[in-house]
C-alpha atoms as a PDB file:
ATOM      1  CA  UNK A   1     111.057  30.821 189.029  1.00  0.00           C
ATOM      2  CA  UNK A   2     112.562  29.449 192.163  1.00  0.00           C
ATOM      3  CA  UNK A   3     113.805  25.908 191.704  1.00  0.00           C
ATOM      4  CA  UNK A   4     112.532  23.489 195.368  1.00  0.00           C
ATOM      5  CA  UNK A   5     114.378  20.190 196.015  1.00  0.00           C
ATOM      6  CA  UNK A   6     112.185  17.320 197.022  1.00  0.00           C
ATOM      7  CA  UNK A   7     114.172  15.466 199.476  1.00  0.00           C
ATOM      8  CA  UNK A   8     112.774  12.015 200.575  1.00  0.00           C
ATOM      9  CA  UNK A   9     113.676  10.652 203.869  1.00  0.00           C
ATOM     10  CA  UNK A  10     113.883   7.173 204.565  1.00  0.00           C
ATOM     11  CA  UNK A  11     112.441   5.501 207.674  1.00  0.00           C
ATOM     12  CA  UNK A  12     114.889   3.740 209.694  1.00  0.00           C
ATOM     13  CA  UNK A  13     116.003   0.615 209.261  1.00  0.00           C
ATOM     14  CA  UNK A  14     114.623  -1.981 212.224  1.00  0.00           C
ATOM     15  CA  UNK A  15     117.031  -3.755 213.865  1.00  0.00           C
ATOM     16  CA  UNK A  16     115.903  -6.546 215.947  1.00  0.00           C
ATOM     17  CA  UNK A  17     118.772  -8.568 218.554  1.00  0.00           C
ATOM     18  CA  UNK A  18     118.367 -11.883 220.016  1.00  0.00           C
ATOM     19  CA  UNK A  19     121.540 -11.895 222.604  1.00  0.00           C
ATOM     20  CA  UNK A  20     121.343 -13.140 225.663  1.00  0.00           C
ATOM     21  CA  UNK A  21     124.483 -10.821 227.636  1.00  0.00           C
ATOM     22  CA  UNK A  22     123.437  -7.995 229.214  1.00  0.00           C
ATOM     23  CA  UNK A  23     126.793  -6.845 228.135  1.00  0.00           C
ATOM     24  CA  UNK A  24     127.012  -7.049 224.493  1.00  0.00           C
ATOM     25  CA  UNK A  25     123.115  -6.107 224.414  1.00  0.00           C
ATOM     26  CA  UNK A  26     123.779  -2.583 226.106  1.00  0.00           C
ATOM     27  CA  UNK A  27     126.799  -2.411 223.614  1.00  0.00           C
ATOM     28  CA  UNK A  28     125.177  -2.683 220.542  1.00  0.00           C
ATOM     29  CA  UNK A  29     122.210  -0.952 221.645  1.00  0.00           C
ATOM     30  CA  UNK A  30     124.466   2.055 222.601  1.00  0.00           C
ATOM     31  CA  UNK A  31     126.940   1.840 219.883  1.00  0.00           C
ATOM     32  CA  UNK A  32     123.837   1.020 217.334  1.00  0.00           C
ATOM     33  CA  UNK A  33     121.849   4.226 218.686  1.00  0.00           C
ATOM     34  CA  UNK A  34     124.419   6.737 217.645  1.00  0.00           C
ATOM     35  CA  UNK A  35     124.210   5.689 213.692  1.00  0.00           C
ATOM     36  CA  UNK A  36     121.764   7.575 211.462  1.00  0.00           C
ATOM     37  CA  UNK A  37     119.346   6.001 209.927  1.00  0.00           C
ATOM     38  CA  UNK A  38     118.607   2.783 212.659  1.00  0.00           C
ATOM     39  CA  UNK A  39     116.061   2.229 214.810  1.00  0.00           C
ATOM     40  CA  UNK A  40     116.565  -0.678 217.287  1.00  0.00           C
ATOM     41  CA  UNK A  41     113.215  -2.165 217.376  1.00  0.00           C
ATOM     42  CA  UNK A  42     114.210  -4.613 220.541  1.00  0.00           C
ATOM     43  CA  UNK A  43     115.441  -7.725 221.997  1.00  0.00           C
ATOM     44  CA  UNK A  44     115.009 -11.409 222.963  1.00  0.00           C
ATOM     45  CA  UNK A  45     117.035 -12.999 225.610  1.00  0.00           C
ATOM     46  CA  UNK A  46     115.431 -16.732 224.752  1.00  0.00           C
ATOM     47  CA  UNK A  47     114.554 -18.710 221.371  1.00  0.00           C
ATOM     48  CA  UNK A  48     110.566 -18.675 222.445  1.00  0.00           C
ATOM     49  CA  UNK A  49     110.509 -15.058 222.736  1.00  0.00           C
ATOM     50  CA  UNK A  50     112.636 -14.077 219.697  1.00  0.00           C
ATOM     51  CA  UNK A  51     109.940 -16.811 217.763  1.00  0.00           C
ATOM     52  CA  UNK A  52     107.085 -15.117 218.907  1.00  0.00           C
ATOM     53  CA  UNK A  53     108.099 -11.328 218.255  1.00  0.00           C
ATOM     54  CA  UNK A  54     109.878 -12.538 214.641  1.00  0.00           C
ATOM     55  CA  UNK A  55     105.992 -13.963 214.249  1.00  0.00           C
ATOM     56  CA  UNK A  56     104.161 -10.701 214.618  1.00  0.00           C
ATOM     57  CA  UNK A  57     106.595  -7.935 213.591  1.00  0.00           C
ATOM     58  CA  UNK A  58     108.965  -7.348 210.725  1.00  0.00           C
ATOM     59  CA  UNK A  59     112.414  -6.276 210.624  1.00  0.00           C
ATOM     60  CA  UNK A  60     115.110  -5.267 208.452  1.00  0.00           C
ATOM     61  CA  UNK A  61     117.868  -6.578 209.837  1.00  0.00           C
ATOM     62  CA  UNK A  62     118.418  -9.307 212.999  1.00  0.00           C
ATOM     63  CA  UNK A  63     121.503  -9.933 214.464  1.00  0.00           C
ATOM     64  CA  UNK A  64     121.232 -13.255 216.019  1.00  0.00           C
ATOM     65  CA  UNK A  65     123.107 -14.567 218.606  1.00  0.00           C
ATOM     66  CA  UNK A  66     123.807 -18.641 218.357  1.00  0.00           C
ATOM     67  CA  UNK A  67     124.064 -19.884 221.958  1.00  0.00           C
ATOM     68  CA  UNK A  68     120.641 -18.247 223.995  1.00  0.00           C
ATOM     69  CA  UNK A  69     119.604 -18.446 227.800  1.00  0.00           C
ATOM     70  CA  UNK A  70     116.800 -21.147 226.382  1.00  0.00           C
ATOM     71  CA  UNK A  71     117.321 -22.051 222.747  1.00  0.00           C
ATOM     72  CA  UNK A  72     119.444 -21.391 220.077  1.00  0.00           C
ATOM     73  CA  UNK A  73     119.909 -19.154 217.394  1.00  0.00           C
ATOM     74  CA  UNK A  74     119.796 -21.783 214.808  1.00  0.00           C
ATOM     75  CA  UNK A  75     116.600 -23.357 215.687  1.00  0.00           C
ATOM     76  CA  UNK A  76     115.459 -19.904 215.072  1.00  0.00           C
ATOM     77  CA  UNK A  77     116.892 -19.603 211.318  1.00  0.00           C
ATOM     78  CA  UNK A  78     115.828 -23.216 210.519  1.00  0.00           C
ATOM     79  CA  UNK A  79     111.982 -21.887 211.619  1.00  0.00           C
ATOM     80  CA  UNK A  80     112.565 -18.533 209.647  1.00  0.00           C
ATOM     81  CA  UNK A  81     113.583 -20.874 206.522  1.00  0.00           C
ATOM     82  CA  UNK A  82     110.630 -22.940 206.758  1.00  0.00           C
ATOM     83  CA  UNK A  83     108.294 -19.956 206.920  1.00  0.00           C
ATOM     84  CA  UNK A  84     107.271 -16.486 205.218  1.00  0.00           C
ATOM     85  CA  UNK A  85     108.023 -14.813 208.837  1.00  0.00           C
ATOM     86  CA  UNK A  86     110.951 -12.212 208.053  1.00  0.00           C
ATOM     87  CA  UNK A  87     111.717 -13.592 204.551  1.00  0.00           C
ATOM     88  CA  UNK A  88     112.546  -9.745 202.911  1.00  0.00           C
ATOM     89  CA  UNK A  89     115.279  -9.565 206.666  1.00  0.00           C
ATOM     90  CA  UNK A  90     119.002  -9.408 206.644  1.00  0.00           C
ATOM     91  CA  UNK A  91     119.987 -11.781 209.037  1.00  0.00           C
ATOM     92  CA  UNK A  92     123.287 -11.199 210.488  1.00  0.00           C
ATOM     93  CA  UNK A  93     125.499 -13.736 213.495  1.00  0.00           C
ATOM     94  CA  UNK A  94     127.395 -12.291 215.986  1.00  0.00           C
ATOM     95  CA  UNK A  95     128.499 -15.314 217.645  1.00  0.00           C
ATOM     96  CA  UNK A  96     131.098 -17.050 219.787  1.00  0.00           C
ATOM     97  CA  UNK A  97     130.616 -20.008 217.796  1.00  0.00           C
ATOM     98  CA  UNK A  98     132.391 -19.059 214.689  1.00  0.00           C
ATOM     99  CA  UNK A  99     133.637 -22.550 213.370  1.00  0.00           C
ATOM    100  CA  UNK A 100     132.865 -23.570 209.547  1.00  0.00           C
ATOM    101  CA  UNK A 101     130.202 -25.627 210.241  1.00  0.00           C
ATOM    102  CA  UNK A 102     128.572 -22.945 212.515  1.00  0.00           C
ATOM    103  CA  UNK A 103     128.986 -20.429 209.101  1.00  0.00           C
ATOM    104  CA  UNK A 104     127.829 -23.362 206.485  1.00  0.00           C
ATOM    105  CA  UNK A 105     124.390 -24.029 208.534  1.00  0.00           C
ATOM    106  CA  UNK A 106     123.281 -20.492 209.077  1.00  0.00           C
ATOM    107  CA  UNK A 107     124.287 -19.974 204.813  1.00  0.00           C
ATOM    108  CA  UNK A 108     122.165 -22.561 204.200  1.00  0.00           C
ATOM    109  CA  UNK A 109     119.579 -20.741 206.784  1.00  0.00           C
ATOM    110  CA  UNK A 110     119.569 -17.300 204.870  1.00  0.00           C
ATOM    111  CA  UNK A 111     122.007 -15.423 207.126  1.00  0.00           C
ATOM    112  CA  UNK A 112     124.283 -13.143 204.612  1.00  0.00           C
ATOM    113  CA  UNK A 113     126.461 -12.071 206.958  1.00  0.00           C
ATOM    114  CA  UNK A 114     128.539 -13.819 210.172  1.00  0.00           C
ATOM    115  CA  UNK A 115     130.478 -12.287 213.003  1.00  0.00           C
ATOM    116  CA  UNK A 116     132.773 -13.193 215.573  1.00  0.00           C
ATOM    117  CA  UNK A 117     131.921 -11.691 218.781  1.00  0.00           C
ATOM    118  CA  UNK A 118     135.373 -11.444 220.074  1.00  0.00           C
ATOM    119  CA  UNK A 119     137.046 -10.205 217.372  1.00  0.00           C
ATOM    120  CA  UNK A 120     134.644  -8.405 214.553  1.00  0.00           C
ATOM    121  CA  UNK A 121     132.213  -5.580 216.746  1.00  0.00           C
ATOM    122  CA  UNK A 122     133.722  -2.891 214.527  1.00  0.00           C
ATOM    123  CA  UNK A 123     132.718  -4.927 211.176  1.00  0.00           C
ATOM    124  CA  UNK A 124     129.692  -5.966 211.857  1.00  0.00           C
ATOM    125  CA  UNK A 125     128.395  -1.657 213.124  1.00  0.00           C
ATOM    126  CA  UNK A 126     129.995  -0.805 209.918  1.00  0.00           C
ATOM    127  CA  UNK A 127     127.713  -3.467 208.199  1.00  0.00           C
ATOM    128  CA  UNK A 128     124.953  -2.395 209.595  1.00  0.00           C
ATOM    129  CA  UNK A 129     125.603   1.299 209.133  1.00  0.00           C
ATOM    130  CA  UNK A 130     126.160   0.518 205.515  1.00  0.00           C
ATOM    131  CA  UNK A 131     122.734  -1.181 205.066  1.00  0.00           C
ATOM    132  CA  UNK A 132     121.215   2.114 206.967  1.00  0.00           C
ATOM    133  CA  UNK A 133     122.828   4.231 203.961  1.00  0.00           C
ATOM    134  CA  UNK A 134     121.651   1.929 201.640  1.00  0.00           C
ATOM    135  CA  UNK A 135     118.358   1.363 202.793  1.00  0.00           C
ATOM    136  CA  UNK A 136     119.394  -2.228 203.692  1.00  0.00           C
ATOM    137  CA  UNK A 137     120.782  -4.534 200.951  1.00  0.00           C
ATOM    138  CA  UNK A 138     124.053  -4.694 201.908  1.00  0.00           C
END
């Protein structure tokens, strides 16, 4: 008798971004695209629409930006804190503003992980690429 290998395959992991440059959007979006195993799920350029997509749709992981064209990144966390809305989410910074009490607030907030934007790209794909193999925890 033949012996057959189930093999289960994960969905991808959602990523949502709220980033305001063009730039750093297309980066991540590009860079993001060519891991297995992550699905970017989209994008907010302002706090109000980041609010009201986090509101109706869950993600796995969002990568928030702290300075936004309207808004800011930690209004955003301090709502998520307060609510159910995208409680089971790893929420990641990748931010200019990288100073301790930046880092402190979003910890208290529920973000696990925090990025420099000029310095830690490379860290924070291989972050997320690790939570795709995992099937997020990270």
């Amino acid at each position: 008798m033949a012996s057959t290998s189930v093999r289960t395959q994960r969905s991808p992991i959602r990523v949502y971004l709220i980033e305001d440059s063009e730039a750093i959007r297309e980066l991540i979006y590009e860079d993001f695209a060519a891991i297995p195993g992550i699905a970017m799920a989209g994008y907010a350029t302002t706090e109000s629409d980041a609010m009201s997509r986090l509101g109706s749709e869950r993600f796995d992981v969002i990568i928030f930006d702290i300075q936004l064209q309207q808004g800011n990144g930690i209004n955003l966390l301090r709502a998520l804190a307060r609510s159910d809305q995208q409680s089971g989410a790893v929420k990641v910074v990748f931010s200019n503003h990288v100073d301790d009490p930046y880092r402190r607030l979003c910890e208290q907030y529920g973000v696990r992980h925090f990025f420099d934007k000029a310095s830690e790209f490379s860290r924070l794909r291989d972050v997320v690429a690790q939570m795709a193999v995992e099937g997020v925890p990270c």
